[in-house]
N, C-alpha and C. Protein backbone atom coordinates (compact mmCIF):
# COMPACT_ATOMS: atom_id res chain seq x y z
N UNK A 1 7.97 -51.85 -34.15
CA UNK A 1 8.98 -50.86 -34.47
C UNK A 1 8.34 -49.51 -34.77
N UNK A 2 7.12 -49.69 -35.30
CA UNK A 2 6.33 -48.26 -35.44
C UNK A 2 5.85 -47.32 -34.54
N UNK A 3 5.87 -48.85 -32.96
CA UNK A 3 5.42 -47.77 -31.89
C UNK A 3 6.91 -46.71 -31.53
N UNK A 4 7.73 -47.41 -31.63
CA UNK A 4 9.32 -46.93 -31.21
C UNK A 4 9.65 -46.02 -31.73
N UNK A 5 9.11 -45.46 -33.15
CA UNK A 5 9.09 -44.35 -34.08
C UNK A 5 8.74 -43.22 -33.14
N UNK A 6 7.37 -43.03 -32.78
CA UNK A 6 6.39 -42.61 -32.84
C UNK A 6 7.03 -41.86 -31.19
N UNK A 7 7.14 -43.14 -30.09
CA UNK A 7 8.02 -42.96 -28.67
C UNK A 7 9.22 -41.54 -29.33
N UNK A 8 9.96 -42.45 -30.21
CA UNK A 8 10.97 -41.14 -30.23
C UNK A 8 10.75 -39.54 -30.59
N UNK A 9 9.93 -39.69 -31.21
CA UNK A 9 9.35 -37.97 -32.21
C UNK A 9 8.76 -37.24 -30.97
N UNK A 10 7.66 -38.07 -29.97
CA UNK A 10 6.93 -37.73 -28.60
C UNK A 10 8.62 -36.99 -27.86
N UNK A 11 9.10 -37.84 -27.72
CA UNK A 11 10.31 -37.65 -26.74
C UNK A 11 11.58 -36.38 -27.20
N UNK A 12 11.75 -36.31 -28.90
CA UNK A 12 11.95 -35.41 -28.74
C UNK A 12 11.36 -34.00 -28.98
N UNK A 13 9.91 -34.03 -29.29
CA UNK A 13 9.02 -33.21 -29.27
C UNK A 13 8.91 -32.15 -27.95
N UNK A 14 8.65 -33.29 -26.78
CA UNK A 14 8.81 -32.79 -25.22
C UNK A 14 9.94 -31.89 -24.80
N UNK A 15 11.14 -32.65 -25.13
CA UNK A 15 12.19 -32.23 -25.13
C UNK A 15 12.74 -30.85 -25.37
N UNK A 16 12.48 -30.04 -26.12
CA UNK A 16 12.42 -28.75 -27.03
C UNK A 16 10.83 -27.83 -26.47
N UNK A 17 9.81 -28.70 -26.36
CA UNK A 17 8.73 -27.87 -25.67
C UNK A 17 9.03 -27.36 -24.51
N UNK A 18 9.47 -28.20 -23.45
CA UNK A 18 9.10 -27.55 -21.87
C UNK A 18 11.06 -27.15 -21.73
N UNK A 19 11.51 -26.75 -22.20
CA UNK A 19 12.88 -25.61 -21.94
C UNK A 19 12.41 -24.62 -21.42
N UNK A 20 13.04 -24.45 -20.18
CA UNK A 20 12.31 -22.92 -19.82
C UNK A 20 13.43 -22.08 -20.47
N UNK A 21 13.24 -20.93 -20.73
CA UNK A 21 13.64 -19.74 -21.17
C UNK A 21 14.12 -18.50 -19.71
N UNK A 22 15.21 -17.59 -19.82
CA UNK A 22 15.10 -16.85 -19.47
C UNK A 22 13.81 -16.03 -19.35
N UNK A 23 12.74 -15.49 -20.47
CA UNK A 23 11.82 -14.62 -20.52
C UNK A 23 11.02 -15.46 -19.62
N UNK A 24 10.40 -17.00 -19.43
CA UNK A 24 9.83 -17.60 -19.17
C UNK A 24 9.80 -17.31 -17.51
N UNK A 25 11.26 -17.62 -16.99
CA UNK A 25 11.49 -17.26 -15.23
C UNK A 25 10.96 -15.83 -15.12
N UNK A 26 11.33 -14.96 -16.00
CA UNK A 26 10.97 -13.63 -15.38
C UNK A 26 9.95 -13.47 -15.45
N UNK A 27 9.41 -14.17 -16.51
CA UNK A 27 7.69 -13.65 -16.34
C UNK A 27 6.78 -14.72 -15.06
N UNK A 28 7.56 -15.36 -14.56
CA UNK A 28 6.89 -15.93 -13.89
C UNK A 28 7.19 -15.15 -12.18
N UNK A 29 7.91 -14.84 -12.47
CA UNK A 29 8.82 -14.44 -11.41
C UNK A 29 8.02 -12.74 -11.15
N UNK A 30 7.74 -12.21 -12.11
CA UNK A 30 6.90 -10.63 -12.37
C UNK A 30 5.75 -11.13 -12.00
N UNK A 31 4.82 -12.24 -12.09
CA UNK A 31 3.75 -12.14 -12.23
C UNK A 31 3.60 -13.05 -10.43
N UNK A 32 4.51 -13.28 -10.06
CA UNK A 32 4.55 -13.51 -8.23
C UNK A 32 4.31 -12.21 -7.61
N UNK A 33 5.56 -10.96 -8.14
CA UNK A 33 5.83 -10.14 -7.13
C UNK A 33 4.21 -9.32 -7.39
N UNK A 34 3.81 -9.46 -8.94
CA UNK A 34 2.78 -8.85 -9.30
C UNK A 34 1.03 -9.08 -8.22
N UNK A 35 1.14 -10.44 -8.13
CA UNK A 35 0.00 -10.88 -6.71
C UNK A 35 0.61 -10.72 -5.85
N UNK A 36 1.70 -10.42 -5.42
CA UNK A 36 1.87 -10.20 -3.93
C UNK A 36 1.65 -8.55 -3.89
N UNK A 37 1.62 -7.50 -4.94
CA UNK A 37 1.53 -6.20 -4.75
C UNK A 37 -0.37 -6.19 -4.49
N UNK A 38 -0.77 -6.39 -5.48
CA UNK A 38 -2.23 -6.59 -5.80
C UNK A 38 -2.86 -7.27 -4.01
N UNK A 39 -2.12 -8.27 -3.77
CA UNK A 39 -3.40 -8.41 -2.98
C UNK A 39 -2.51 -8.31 -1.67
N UNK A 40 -1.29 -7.94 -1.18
CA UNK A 40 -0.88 -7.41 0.31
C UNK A 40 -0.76 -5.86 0.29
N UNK A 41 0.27 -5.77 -0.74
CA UNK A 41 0.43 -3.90 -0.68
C UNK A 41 -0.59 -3.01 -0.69
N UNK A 42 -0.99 -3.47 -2.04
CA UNK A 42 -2.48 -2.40 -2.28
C UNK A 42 -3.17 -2.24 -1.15
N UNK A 43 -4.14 -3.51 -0.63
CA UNK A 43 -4.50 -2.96 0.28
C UNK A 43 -3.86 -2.71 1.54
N UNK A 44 -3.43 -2.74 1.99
CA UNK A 44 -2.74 -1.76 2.92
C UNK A 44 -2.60 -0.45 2.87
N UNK A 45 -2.00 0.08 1.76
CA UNK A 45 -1.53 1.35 1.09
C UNK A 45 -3.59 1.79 1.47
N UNK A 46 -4.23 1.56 0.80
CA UNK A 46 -5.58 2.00 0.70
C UNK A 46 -6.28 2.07 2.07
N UNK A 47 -6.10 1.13 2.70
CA UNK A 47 -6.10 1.22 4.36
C UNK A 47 -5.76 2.57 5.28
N UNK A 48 -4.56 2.62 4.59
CA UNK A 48 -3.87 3.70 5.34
C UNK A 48 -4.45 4.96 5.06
N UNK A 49 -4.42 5.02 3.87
CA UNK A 49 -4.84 6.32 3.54
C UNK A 49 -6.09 6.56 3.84
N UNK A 50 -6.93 5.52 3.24
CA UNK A 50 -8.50 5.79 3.97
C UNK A 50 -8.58 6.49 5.78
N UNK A 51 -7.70 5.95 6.48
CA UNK A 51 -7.56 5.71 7.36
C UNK A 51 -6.96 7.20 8.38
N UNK A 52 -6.07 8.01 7.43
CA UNK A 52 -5.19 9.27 7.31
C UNK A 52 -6.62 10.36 6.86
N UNK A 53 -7.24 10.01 5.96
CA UNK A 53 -8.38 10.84 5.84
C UNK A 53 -9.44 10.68 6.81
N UNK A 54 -9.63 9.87 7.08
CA UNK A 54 -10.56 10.05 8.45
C UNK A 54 -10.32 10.57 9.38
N UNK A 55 -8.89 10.40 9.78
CA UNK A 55 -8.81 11.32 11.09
C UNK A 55 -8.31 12.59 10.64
N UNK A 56 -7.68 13.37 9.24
CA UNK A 56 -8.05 14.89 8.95
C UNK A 56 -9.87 15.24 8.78
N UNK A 57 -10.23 14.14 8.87
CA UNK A 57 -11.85 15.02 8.83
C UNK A 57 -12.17 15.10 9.97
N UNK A 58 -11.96 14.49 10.95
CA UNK A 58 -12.16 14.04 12.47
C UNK A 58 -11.23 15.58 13.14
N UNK A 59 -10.55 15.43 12.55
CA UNK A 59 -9.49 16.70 13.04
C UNK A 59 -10.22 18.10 12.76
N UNK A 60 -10.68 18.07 11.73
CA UNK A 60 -11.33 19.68 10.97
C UNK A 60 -12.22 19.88 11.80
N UNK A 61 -13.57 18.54 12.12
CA UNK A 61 -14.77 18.78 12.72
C UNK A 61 -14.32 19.43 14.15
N UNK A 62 -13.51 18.69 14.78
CA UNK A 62 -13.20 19.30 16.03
C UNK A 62 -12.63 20.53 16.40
N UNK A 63 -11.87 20.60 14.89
CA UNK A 63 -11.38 22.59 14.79
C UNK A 63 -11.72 23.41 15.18
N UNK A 64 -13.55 22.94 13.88
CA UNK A 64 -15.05 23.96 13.75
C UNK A 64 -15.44 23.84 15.08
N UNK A 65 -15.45 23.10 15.95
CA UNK A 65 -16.19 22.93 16.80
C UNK A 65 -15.41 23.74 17.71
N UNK A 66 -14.56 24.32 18.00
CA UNK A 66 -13.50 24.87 18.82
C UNK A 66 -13.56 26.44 18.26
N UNK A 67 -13.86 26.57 16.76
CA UNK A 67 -14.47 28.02 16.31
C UNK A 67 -12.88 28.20 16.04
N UNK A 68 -12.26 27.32 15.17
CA UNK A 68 -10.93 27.89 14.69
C UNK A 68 -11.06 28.11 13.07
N UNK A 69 -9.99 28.68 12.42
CA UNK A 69 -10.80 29.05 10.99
C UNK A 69 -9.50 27.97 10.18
N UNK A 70 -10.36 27.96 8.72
CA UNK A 70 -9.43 26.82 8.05
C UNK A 70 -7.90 27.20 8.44
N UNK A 71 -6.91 28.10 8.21
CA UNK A 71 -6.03 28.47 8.49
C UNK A 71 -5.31 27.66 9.56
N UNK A 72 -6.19 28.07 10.51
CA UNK A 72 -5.57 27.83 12.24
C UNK A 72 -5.34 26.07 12.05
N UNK A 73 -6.44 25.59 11.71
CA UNK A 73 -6.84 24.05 11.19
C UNK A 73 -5.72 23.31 10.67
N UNK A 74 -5.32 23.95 9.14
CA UNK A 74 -4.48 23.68 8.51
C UNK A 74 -2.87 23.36 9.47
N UNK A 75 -2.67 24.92 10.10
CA UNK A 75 -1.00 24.75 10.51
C UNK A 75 -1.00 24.22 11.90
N UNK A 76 -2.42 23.65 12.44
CA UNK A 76 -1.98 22.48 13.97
C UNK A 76 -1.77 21.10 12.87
N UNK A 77 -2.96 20.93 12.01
CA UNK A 77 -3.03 19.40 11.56
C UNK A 77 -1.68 19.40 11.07
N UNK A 78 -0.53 20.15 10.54
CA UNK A 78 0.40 19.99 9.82
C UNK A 78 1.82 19.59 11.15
N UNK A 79 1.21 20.41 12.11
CA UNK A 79 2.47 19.73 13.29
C UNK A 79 1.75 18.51 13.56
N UNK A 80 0.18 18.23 14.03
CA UNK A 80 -0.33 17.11 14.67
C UNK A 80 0.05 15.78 13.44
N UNK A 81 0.04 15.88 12.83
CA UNK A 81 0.24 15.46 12.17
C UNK A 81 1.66 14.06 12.16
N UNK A 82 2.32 14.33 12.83
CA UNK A 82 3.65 13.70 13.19
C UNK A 82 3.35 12.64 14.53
N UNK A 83 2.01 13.42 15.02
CA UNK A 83 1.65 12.50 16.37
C UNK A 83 0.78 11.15 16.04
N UNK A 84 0.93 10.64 17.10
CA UNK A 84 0.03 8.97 16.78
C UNK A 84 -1.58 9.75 16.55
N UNK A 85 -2.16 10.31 17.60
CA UNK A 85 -3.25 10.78 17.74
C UNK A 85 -3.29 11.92 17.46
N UNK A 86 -3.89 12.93 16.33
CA UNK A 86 -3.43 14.18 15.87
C UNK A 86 -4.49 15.00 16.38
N UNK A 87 -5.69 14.08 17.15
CA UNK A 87 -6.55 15.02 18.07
C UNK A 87 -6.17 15.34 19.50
N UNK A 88 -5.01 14.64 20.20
CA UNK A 88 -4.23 15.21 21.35
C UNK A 88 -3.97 16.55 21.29
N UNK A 89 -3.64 16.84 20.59
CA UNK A 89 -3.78 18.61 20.41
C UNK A 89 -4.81 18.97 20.94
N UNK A 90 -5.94 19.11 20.61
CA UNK A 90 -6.65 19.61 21.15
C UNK A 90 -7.31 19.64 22.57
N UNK A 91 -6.66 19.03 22.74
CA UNK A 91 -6.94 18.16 24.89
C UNK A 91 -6.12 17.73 25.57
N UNK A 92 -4.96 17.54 24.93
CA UNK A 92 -3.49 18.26 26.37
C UNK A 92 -3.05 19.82 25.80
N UNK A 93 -2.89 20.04 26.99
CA UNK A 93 -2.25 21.53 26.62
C UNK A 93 -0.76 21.23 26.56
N UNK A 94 -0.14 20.49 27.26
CA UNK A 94 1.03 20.15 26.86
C UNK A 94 1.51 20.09 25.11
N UNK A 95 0.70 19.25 24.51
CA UNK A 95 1.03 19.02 23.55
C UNK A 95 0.77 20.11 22.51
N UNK A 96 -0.61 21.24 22.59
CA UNK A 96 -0.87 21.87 21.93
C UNK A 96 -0.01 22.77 21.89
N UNK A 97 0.81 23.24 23.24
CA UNK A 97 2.12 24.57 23.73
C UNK A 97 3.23 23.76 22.91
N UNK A 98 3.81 22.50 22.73
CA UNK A 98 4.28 22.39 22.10
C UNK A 98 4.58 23.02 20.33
N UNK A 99 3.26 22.06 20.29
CA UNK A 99 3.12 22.03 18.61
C UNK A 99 2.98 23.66 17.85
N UNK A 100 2.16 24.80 18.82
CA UNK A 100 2.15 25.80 18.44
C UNK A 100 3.52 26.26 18.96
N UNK A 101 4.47 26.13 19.49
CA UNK A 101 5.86 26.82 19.82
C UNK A 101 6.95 26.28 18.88
């Protein structure tokens, strides 16, 4: 009969422990969306941008190299900018008569 004690206090001990809680779902639920930001978004986001700065430096070098001054640089990269390849500018004329018109 002492083990039967002992069964019941366990049982309703358990009972009252594992209740989940409202706070309990959300925090579990925050701390999902929280690894899915951390390890899909972030990097991506960091990708991109790394990625956006390379080709404005790629863009500048080819400016200088063309003997255009920051200025000129600035207001093509700002139309090229909208294009897949923002160095097409500089090697269709199509696109450059565009972007400067």
């Amino acid at each position: 009969m002492n083990y039967q004690g002992r069964f019941e206090t366990f049982k309703e001990a358990t009972k009252y422990m594992f209740q989940t809680d409202l706070i309990d779902i959300l925090l579990v639920l925050f701390g999902f969306v929280a690894s899915v930001v951390i390890l899909v978004v972030l990097p991506y986001a960091i990708s991109r941008y790394l990625a956006s700065r390379s080709a404005r430096k790629e863009f500048e070098v080819i400016g200088k190299q063309m003997e255009l001054n920051e200025e000129e640089i600035a207001l093509l990269y700002k139309c090229a900018s909208t294009l897949e390849e923002p160095n097409k500018v500089f090697y269709s004329k199509y696109v450059f008569e565009r972007c400067v018109g």
